[in-house]
N, C-alpha and C. Protein backbone atom coordinates (compact mmCIF):
# COMPACT_ATOMS: atom_id res chain seq x y z
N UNK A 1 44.53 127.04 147.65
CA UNK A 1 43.31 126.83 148.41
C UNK A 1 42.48 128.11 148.35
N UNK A 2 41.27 128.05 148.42
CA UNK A 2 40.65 128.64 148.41
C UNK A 2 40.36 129.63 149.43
N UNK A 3 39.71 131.13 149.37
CA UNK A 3 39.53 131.72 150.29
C UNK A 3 37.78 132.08 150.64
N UNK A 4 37.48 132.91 151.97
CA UNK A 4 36.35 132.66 152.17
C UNK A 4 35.77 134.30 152.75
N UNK A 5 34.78 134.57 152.60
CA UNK A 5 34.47 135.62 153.30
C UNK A 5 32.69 135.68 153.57
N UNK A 6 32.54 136.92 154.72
CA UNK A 6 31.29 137.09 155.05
C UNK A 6 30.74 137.90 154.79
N UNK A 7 29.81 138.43 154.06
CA UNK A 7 29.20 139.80 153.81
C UNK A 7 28.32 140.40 154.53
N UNK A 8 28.76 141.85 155.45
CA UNK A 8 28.39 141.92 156.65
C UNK A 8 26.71 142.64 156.21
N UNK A 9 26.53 142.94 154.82
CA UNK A 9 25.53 143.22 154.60
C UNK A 9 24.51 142.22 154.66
N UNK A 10 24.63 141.14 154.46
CA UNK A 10 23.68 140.32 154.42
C UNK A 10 23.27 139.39 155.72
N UNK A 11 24.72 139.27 156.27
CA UNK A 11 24.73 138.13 157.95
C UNK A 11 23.48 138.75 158.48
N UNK A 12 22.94 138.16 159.22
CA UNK A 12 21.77 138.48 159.88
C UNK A 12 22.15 137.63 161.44
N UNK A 13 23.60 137.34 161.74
CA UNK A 13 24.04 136.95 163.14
C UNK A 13 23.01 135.57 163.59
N UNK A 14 22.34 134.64 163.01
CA UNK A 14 22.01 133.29 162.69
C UNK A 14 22.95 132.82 163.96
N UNK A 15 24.05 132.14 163.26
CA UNK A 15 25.13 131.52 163.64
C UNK A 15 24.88 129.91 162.93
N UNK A 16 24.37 130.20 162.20
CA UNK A 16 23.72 128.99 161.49
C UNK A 16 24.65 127.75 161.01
N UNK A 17 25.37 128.89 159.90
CA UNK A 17 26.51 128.30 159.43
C UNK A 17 27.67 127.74 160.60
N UNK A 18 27.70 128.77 161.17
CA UNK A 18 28.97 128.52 162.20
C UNK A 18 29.26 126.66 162.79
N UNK A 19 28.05 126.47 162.58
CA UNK A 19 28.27 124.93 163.23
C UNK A 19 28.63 124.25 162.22
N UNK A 20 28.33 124.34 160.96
CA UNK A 20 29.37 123.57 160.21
C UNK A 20 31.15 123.40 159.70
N UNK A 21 31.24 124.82 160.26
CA UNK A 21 33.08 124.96 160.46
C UNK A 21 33.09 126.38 161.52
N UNK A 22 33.06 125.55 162.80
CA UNK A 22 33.25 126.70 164.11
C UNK A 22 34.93 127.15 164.38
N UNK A 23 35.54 126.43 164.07
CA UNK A 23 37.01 126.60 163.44
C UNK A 23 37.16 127.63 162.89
N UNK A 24 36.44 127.91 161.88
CA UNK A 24 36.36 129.27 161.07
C UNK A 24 35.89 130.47 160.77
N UNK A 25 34.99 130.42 161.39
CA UNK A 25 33.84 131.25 161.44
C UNK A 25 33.41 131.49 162.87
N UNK A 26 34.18 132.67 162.92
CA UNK A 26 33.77 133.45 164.52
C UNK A 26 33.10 134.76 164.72
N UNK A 27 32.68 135.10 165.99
CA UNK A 27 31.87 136.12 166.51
C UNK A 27 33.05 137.47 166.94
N UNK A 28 33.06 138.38 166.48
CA UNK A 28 34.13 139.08 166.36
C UNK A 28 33.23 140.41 167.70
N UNK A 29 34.50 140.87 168.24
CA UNK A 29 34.27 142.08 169.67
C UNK A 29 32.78 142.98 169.08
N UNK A 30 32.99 142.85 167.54
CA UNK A 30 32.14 143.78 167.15
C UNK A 30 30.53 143.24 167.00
N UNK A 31 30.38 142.19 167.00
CA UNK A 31 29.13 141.03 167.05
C UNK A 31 28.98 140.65 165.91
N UNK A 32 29.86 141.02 165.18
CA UNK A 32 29.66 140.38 163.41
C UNK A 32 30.53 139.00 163.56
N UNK A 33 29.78 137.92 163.13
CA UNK A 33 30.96 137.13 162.35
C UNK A 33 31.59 137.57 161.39
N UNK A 34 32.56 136.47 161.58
CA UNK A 34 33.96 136.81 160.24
C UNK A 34 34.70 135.35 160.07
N UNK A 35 35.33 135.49 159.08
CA UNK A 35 36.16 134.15 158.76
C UNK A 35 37.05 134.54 159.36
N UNK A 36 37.73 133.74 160.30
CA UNK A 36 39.04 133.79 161.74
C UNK A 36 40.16 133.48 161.19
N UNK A 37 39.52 132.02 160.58
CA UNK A 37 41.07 131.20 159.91
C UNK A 37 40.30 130.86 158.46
N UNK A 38 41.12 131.18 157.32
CA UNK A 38 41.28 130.40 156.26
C UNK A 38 41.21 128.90 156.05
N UNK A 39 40.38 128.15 154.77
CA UNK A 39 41.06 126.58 155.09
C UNK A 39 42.07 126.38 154.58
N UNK A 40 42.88 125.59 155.28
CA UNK A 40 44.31 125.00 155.03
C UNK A 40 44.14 124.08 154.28
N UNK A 41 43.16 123.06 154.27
CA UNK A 41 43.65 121.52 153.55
C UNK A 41 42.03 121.35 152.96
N UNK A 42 42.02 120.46 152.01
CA UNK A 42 40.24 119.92 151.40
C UNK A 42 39.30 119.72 152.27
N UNK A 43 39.13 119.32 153.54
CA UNK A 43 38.76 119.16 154.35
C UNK A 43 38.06 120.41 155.37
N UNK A 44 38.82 121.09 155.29
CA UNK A 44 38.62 122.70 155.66
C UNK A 44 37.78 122.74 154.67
N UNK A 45 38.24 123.24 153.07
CA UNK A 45 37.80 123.64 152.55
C UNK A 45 36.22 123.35 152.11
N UNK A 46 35.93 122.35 152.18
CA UNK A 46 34.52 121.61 151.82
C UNK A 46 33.52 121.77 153.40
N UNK A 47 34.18 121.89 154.54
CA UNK A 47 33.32 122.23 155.69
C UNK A 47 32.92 123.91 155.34
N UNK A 48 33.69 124.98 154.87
CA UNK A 48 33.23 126.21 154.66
C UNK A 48 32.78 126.03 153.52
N UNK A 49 32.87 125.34 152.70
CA UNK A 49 31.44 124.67 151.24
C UNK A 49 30.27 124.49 152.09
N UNK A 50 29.95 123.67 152.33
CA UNK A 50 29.05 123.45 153.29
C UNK A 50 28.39 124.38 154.48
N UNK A 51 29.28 125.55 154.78
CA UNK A 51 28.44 127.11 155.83
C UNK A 51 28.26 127.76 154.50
N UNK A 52 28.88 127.21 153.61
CA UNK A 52 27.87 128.19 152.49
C UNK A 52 26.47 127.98 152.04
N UNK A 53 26.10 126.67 152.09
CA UNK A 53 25.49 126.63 151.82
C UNK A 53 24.22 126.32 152.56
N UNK A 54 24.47 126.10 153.73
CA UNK A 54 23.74 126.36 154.92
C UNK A 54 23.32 127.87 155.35
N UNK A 55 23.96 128.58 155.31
CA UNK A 55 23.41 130.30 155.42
C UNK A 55 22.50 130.16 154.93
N UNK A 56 21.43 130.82 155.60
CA UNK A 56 20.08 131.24 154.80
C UNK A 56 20.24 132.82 154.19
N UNK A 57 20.50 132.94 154.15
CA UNK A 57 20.63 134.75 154.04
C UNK A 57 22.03 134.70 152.87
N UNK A 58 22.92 133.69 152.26
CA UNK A 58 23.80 133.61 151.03
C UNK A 58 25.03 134.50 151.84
N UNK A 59 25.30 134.67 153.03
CA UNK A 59 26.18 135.65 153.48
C UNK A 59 28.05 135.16 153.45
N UNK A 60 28.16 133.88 153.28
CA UNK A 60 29.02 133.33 153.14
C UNK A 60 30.04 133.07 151.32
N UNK A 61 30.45 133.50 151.20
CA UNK A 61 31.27 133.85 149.57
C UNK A 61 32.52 133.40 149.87
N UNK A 62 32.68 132.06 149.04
CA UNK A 62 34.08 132.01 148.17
C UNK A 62 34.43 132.94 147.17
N UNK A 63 35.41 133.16 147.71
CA UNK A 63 35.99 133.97 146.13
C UNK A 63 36.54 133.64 145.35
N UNK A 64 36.47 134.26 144.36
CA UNK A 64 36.57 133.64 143.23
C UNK A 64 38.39 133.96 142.89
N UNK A 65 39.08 132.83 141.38
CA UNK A 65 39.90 133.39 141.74
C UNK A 65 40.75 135.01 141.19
N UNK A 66 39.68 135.85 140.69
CA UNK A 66 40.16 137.11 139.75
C UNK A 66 40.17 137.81 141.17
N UNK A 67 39.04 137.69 142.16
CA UNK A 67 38.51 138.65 143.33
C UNK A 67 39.95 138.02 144.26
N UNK A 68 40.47 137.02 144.15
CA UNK A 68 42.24 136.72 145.08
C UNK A 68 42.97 137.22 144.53
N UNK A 69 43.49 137.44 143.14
CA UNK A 69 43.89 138.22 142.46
C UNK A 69 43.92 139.98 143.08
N UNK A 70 42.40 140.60 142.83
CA UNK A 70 42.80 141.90 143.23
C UNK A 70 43.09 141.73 144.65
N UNK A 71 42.60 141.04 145.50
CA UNK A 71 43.17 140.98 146.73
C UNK A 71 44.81 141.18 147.22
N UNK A 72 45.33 140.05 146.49
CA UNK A 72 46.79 140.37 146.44
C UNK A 72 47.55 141.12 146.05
N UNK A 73 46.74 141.59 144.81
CA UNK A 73 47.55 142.92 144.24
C UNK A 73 47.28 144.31 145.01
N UNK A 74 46.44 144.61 145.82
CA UNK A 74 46.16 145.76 146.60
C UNK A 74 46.98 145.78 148.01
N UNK A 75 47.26 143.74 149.04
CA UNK A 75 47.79 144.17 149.56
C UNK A 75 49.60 144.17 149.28
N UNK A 76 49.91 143.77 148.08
CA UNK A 76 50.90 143.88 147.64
C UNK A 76 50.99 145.53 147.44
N UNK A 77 50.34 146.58 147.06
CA UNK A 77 50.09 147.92 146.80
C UNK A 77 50.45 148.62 148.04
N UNK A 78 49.96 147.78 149.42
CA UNK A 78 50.06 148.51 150.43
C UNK A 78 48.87 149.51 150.89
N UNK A 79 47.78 148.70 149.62
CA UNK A 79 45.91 149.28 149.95
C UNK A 79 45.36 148.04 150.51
N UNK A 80 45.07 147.96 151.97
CA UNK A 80 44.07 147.16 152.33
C UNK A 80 43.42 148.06 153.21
């Protein structure tokens, strides 16, 4: 399954997206959203399809799968 992230450069705190998977996409102590939970099943996954493409501002990114790749290999490294 796929993974999801927010780019804090671009969020502009909307909350736009958020209503299409509020499940996932939360308001963090710091006032940034962030992806909370991962999707688990197709269903997940196509509701955070959908805050993607609802963001006005493109702040919402699937990654791709080379960018899960270095992900895992860094926190496999013990670099996160």
């Amino acid at each position: 399954m796929g993974r999801f992230e927010i780019l804090q450069d671009r969020c502009r705190h909307c909350a736009k997206a958020r209503r299409y998977a509020p499940d996932h996409i939360c308001k963090g102590a710091d006032g940034c959203y962030h992806i909370c939970r991962q999707p688990q099943n197709a269903e997940e996954y196509q509701m955070l399809l959908l805050a993607c493409e609802q963001c006005p501002f493109r702040a919402i990114t699937a990654l791709k799968s080379t960018e899960l790749e270095q992900d895992d290999s860094r926190l496999a490294a013990g670099k996160h």
